[in-house]
N, C-alpha and C. Protein backbone atom coordinates (compact mmCIF):
# COMPACT_ATOMS: atom_id res chain seq x y z
N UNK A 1 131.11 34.61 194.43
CA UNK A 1 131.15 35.99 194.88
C UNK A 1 130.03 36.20 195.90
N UNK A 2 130.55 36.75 196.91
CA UNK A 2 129.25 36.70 197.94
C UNK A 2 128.33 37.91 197.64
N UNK A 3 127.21 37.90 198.09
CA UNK A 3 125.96 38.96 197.50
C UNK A 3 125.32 39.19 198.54
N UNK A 4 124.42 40.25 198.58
CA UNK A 4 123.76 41.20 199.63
C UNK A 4 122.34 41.32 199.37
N UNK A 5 121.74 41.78 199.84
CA UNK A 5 120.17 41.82 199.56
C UNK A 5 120.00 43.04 200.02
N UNK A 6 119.23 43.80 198.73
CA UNK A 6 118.72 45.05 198.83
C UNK A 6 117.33 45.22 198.30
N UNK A 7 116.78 46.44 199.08
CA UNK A 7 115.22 46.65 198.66
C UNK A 7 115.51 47.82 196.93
N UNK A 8 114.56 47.96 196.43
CA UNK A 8 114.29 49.23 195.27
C UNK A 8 112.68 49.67 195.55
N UNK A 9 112.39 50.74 195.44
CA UNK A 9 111.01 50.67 195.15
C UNK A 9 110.74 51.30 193.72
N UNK A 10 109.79 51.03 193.35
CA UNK A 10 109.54 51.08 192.11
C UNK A 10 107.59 51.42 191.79
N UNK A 11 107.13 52.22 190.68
CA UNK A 11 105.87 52.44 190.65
C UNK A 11 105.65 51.06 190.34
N UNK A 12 104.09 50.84 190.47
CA UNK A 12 103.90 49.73 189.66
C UNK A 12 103.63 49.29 188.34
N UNK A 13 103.73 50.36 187.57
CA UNK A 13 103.89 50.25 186.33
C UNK A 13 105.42 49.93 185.76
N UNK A 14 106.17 50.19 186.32
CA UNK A 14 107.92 50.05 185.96
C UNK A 14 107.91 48.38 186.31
N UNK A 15 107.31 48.03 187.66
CA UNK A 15 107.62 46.52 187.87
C UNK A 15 107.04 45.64 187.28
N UNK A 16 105.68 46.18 186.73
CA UNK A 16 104.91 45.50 185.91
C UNK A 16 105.87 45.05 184.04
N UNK A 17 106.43 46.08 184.15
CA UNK A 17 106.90 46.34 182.59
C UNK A 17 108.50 45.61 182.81
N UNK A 18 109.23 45.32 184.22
CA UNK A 18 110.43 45.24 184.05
C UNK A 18 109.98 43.31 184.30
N UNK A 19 108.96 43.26 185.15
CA UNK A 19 108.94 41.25 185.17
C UNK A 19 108.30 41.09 184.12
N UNK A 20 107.45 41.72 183.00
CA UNK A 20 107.11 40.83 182.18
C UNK A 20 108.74 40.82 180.84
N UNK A 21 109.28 41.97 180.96
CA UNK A 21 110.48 41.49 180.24
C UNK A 21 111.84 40.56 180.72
N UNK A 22 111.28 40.15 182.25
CA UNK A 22 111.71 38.97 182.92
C UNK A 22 111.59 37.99 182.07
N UNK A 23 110.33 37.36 182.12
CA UNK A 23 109.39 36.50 181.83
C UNK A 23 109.65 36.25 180.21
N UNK A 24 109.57 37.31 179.44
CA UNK A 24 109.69 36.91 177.94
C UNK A 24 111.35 36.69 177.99
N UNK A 25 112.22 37.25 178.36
CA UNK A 25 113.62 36.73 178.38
C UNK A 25 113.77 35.27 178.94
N UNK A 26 113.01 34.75 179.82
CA UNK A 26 113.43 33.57 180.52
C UNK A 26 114.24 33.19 181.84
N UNK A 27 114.25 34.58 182.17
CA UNK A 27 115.16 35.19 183.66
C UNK A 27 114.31 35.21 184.76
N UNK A 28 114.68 35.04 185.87
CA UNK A 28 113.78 35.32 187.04
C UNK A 28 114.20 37.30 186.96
N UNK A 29 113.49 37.55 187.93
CA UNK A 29 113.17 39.22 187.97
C UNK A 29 114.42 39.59 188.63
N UNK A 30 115.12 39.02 189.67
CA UNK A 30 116.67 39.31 189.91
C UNK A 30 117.70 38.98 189.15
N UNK A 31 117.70 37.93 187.97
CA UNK A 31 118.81 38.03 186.86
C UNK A 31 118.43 39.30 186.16
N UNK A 32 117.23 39.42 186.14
CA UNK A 32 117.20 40.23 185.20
C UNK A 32 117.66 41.59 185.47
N UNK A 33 116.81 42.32 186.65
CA UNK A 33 117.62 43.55 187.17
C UNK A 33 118.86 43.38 187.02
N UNK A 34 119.39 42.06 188.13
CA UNK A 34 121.18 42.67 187.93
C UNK A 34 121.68 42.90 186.80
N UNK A 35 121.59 42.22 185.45
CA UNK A 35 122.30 42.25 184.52
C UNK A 35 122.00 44.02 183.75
N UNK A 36 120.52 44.40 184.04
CA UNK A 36 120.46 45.77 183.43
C UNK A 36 120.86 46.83 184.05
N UNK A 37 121.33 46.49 185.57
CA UNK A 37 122.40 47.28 186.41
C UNK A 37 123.58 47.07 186.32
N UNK A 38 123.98 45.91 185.58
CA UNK A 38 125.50 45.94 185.15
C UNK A 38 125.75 46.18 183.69
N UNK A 39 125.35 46.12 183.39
CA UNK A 39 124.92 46.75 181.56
C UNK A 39 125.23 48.48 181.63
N UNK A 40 123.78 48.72 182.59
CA UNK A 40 124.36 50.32 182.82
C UNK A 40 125.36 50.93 183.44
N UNK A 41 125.88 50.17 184.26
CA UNK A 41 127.62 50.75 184.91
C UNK A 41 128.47 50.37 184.05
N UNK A 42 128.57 49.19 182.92
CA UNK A 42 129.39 49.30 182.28
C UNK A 42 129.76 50.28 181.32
N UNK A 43 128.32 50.98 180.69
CA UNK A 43 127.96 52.08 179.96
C UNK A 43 128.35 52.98 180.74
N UNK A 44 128.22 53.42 181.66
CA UNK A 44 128.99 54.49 182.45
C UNK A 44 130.37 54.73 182.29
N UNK A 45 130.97 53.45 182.67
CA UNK A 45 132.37 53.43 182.92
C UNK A 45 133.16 53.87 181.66
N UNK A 46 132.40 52.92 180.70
CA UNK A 46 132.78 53.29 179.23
C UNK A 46 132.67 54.91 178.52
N UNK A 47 131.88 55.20 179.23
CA UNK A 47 131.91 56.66 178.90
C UNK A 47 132.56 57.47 179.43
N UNK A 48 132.63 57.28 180.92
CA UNK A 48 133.84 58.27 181.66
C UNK A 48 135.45 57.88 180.84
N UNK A 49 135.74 56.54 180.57
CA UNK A 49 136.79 56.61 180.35
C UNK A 49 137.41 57.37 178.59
N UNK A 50 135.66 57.12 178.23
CA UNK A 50 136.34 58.02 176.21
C UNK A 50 136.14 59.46 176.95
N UNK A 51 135.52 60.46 177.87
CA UNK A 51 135.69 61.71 178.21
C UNK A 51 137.15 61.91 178.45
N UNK A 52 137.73 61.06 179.55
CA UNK A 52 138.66 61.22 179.79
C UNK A 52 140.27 61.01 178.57
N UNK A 53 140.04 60.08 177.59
CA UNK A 53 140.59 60.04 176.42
C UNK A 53 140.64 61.52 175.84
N UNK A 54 139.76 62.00 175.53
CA UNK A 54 138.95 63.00 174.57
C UNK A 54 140.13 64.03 175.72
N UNK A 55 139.90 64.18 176.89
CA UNK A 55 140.53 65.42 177.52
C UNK A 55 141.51 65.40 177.36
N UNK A 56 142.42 64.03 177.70
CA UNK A 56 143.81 64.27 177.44
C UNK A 56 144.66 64.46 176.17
N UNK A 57 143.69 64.34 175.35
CA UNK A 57 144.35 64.37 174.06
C UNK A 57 143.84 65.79 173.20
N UNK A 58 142.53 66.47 174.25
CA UNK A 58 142.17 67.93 173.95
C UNK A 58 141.89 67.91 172.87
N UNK A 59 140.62 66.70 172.29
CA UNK A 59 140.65 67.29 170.88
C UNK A 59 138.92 66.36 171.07
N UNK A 60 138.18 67.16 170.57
CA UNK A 60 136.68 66.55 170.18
C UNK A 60 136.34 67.15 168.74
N UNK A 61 135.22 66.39 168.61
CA UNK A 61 134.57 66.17 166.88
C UNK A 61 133.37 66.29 167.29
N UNK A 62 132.77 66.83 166.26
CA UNK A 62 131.65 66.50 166.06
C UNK A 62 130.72 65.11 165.38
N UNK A 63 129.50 65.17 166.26
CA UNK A 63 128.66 63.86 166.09
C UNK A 63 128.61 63.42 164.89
N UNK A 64 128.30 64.38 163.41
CA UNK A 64 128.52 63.85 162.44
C UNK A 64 130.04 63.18 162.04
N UNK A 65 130.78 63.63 162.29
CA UNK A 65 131.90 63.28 162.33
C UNK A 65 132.37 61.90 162.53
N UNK A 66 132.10 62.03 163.68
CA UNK A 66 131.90 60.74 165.06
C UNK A 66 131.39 59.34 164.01
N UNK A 67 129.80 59.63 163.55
CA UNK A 67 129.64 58.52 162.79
C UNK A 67 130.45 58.35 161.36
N UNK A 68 130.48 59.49 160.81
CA UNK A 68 131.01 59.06 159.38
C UNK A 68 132.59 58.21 159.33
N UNK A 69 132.92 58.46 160.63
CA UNK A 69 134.24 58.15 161.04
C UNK A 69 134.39 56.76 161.53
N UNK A 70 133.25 56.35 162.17
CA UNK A 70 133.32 55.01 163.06
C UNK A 70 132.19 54.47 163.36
N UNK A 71 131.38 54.69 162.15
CA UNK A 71 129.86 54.15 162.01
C UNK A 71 129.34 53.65 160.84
């Protein structure tokens, strides 16, 4: 898959805290970002698509619910 190169900026406390959980994982600092940027769009996606469940079927629960039900 071909790939692109992009900048982020970041404080240095975030980069400090995101390469040393590079480092203890065993990832260089770009496996590691990408995968916690695809982690979080998958979480996204996954969520737009149970909203969209939930609408078409016009029916929500509550959180307790939610777990006692599927937790």
């Amino acid at each position: 898959m071909p790939t692109v190169n992009t900048s982020i900026r970041m404080d240095k406390e975030l980069f400090s805290r995101v390469k040393e959980e590079a480092i203890f994982n065993g990832v260089s600092l770009n496996a590691f970002i990408v995968e916690l940027l695809s982690e979080k769009i998958q979480d996204e996606e996954d969520y737009h698509d149970a909203m969209t469940v939930l609408r078409e079927h016009n029916k929500s629960i509550s959180r307790e619910e939610m777990l006692k039900t599927y937790a």
